[in-house]
N, C-alpha and C. Protein backbone atom coordinates (compact mmCIF):
# COMPACT_ATOMS: atom_id res chain seq x y z
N UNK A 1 61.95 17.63 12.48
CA UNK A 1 62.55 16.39 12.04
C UNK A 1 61.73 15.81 10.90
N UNK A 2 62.43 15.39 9.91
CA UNK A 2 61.99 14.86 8.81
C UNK A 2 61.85 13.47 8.81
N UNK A 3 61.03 12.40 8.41
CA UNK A 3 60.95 10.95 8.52
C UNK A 3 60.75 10.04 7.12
N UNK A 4 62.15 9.82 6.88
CA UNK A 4 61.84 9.22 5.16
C UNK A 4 61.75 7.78 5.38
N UNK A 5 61.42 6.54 4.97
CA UNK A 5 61.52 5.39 4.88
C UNK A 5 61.71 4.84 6.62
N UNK A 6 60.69 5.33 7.39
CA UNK A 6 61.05 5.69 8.50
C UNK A 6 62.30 5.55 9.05
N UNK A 7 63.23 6.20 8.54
CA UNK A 7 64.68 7.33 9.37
C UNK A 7 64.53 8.45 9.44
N UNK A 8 64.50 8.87 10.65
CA UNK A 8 64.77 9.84 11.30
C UNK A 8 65.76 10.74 10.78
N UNK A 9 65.54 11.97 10.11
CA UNK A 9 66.71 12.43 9.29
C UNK A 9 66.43 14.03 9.77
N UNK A 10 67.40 14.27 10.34
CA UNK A 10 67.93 15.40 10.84
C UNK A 10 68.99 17.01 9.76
N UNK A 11 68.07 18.13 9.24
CA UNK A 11 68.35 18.78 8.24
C UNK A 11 69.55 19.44 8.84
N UNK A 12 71.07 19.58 8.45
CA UNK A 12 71.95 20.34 8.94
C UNK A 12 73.09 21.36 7.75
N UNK A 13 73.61 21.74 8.50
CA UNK A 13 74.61 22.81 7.61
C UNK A 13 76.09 23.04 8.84
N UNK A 14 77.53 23.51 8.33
CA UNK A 14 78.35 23.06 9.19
C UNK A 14 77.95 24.46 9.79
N UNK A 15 78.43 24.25 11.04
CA UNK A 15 78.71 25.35 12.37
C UNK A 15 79.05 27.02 11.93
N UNK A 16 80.26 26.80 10.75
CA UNK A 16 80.57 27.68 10.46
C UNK A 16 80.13 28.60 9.35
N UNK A 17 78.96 27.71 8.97
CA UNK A 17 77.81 28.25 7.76
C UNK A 17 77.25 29.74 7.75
N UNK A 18 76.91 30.40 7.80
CA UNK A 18 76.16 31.33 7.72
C UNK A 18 75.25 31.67 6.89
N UNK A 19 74.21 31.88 6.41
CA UNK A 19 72.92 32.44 5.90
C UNK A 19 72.42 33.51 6.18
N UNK A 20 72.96 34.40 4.70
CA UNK A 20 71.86 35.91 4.74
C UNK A 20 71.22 35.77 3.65
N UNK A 21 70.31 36.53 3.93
CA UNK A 21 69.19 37.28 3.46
C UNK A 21 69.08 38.95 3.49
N UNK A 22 69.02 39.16 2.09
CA UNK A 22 68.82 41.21 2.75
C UNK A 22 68.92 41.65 1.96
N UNK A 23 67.58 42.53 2.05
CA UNK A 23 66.93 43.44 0.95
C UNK A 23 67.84 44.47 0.80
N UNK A 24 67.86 44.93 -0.43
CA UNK A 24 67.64 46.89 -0.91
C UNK A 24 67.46 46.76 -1.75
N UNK A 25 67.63 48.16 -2.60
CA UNK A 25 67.18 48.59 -3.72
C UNK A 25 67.92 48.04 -5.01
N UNK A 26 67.78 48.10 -6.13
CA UNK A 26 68.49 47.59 -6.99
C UNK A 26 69.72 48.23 -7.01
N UNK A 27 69.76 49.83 -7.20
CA UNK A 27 71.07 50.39 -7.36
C UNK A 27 72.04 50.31 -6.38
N UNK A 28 71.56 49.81 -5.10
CA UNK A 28 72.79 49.33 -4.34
C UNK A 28 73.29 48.27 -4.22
N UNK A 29 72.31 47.34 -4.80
CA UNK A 29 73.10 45.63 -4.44
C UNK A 29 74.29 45.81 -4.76
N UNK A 30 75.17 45.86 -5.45
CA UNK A 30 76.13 45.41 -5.76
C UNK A 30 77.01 46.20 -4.43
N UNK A 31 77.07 47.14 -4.47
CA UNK A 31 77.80 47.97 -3.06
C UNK A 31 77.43 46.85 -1.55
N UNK A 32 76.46 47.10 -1.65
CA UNK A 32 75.56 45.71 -0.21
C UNK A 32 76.28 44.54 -0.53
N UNK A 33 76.36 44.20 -1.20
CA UNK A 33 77.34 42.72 -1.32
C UNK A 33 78.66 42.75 -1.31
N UNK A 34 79.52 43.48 -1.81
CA UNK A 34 80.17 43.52 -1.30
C UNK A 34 80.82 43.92 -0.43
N UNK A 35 80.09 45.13 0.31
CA UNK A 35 80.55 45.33 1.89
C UNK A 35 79.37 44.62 2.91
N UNK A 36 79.12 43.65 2.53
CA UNK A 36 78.60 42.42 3.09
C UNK A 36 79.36 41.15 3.07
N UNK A 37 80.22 40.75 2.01
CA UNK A 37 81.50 39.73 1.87
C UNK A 37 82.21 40.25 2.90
N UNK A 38 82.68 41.60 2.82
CA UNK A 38 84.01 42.31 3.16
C UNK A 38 83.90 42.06 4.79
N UNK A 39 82.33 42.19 5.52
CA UNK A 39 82.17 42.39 6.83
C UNK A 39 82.28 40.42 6.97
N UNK A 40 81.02 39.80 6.87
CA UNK A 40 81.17 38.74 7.05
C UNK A 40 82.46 37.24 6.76
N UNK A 41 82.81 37.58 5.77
CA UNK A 41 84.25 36.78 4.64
C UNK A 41 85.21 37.38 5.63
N UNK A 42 85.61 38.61 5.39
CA UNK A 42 87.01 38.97 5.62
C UNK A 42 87.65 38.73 4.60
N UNK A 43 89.48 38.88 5.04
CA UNK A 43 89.72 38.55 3.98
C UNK A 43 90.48 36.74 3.94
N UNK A 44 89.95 36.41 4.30
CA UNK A 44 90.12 35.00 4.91
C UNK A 44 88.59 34.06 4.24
N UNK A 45 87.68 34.36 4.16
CA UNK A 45 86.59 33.69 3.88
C UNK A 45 85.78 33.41 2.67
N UNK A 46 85.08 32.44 2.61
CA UNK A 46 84.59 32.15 1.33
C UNK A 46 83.36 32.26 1.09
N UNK A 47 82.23 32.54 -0.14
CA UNK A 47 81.43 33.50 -0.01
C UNK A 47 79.97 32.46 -1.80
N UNK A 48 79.40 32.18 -1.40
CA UNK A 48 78.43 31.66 -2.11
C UNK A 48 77.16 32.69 -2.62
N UNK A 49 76.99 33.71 -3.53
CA UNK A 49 76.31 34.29 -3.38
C UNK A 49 74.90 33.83 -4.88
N UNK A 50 74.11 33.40 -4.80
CA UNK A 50 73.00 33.29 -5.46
C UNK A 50 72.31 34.17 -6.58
N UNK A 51 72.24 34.02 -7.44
CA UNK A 51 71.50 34.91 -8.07
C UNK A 51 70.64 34.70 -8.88
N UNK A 52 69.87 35.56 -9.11
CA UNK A 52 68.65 35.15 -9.86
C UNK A 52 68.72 34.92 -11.23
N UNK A 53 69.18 35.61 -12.15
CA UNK A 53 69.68 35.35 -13.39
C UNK A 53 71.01 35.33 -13.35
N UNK A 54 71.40 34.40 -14.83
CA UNK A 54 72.89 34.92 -15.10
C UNK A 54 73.58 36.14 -15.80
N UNK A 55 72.94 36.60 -16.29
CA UNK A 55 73.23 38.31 -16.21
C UNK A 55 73.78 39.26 -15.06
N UNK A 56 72.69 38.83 -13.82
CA UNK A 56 72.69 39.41 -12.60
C UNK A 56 74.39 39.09 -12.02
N UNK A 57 74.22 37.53 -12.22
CA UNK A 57 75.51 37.10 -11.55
C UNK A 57 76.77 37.34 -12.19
N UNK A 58 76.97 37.25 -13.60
CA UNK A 58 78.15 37.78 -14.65
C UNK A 58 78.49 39.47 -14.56
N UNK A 59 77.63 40.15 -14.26
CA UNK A 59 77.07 41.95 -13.66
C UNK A 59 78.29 41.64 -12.07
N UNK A 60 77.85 41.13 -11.61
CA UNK A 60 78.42 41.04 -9.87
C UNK A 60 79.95 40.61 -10.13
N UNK A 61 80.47 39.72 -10.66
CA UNK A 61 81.43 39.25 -10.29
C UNK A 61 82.59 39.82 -11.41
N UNK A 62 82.39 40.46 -12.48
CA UNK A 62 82.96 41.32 -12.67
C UNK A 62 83.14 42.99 -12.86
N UNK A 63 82.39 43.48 -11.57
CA UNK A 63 82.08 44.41 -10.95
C UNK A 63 83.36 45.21 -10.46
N UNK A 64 83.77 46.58 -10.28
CA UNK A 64 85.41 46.91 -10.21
C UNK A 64 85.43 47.37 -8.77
N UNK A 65 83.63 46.76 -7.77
CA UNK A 65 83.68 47.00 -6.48
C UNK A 65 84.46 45.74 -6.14
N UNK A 66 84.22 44.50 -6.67
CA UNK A 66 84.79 43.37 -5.77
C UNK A 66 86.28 43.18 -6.08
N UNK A 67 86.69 42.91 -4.93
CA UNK A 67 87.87 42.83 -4.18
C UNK A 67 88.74 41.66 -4.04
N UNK A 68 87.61 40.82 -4.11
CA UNK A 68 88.29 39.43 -3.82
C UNK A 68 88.04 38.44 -5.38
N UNK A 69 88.61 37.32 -5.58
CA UNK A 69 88.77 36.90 -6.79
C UNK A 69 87.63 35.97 -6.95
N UNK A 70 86.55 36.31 -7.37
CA UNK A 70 85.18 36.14 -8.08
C UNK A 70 84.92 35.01 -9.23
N UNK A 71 84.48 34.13 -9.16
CA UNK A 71 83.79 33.43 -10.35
C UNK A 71 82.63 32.95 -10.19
N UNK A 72 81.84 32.84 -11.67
CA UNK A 72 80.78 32.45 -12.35
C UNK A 72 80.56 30.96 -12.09
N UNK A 73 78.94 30.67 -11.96
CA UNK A 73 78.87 29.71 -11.99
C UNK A 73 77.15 29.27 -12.93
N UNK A 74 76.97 29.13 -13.81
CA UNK A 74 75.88 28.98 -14.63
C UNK A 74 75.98 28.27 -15.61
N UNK A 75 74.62 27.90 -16.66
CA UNK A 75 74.30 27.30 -17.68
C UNK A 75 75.18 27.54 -19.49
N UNK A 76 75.36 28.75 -19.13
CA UNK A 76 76.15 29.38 -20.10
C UNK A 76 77.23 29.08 -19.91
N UNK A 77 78.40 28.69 -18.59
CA UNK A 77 79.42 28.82 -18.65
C UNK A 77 80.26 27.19 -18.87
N UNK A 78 80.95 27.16 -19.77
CA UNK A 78 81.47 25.81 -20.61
C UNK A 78 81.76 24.66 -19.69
N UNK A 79 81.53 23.46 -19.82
CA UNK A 79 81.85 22.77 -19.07
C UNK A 79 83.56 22.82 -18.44
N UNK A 80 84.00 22.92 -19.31
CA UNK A 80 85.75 22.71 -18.89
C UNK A 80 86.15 24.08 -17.95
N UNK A 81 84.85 25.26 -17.83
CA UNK A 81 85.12 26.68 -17.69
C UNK A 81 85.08 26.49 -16.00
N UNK A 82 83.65 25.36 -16.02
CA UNK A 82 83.35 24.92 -14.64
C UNK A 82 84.01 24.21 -13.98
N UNK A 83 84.48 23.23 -14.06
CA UNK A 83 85.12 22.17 -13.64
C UNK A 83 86.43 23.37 -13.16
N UNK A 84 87.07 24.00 -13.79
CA UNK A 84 87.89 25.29 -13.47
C UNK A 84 87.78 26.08 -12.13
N UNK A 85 86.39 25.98 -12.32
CA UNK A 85 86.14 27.18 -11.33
C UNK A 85 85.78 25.96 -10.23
N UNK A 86 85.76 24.94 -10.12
CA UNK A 86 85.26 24.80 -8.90
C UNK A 86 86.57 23.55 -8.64
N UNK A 87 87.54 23.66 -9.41
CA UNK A 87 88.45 22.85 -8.42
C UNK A 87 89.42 24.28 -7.97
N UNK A 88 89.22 25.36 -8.66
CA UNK A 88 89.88 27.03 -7.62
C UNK A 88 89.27 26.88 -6.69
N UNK A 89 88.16 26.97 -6.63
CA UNK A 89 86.91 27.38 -5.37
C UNK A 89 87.58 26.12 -4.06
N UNK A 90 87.98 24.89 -4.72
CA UNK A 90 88.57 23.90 -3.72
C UNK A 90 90.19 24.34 -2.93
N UNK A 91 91.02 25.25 -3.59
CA UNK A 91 91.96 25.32 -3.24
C UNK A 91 92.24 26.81 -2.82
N UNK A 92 91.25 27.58 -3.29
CA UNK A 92 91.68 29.24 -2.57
C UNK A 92 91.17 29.46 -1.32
N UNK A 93 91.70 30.19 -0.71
CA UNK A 93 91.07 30.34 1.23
C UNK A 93 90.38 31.88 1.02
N UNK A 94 90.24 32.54 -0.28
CA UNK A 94 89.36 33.11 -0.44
C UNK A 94 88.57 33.39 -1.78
N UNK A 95 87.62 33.30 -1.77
CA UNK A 95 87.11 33.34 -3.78
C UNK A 95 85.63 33.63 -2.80
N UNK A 96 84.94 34.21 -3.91
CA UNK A 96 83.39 34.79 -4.01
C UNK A 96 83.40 33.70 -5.52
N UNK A 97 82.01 33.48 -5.18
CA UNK A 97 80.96 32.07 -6.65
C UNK A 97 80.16 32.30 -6.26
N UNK A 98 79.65 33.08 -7.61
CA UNK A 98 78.30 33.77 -7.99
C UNK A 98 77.47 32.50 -8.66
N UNK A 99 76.32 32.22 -8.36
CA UNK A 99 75.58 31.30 -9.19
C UNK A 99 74.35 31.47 -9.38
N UNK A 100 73.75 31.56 -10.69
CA UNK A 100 72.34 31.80 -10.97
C UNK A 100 71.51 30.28 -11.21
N UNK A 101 70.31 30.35 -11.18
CA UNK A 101 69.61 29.31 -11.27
C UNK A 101 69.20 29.69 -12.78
N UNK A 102 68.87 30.68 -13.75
CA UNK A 102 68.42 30.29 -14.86
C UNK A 102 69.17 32.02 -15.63
């Protein structure tokens, strides 16, 4: 338990959250992820995947392994490109969003 301005503040995520983590090698990530969406997602589910650069993540999501309908989410990508992608991400019951931090 965390205690800011003394409140009692309790760290959470919803029920239906999930969090992985998981190594391999470079030449397989992209295979590992997506028969890692495919097992966990289905084809019903929605899928946040992180990445370290935006190369890495622009590499992944238009990849001719993934299956499900994929977008970018980074520094490079235009404001109006974003706002795009994340009012889809609000209305599809399935999309993969790739996002790099730098």
């Amino acid at each position: 338990m965390i205690y800011q301005s003394g409140v009692e503040w309790k760290p959470y995520s919803s029920v239906v959250l999930q969090h992985l983590a998981i190594g391999c090698p470079l030449r397989d990530r992209t295979s590992v992820i997506v028969n890692t969406l495919q097992v966990y997602s289905g084809s019903h589910g929605r899928a946040i995947v992180f990445c370290e650069t935006k190369r890495e993540a622009d590499m992944l999501a238009t990849s001719q392994a993934m299956t499900a309908d994929a977008h970018v989410l980074h520094g490079d990508i235009p404001q109006d490109k974003r706002e795009m992608v994340l009012k889809v991400c609000s209305e599809m019951s399935q999309i993969v969003l790739y996002i790099a931090d730098y």
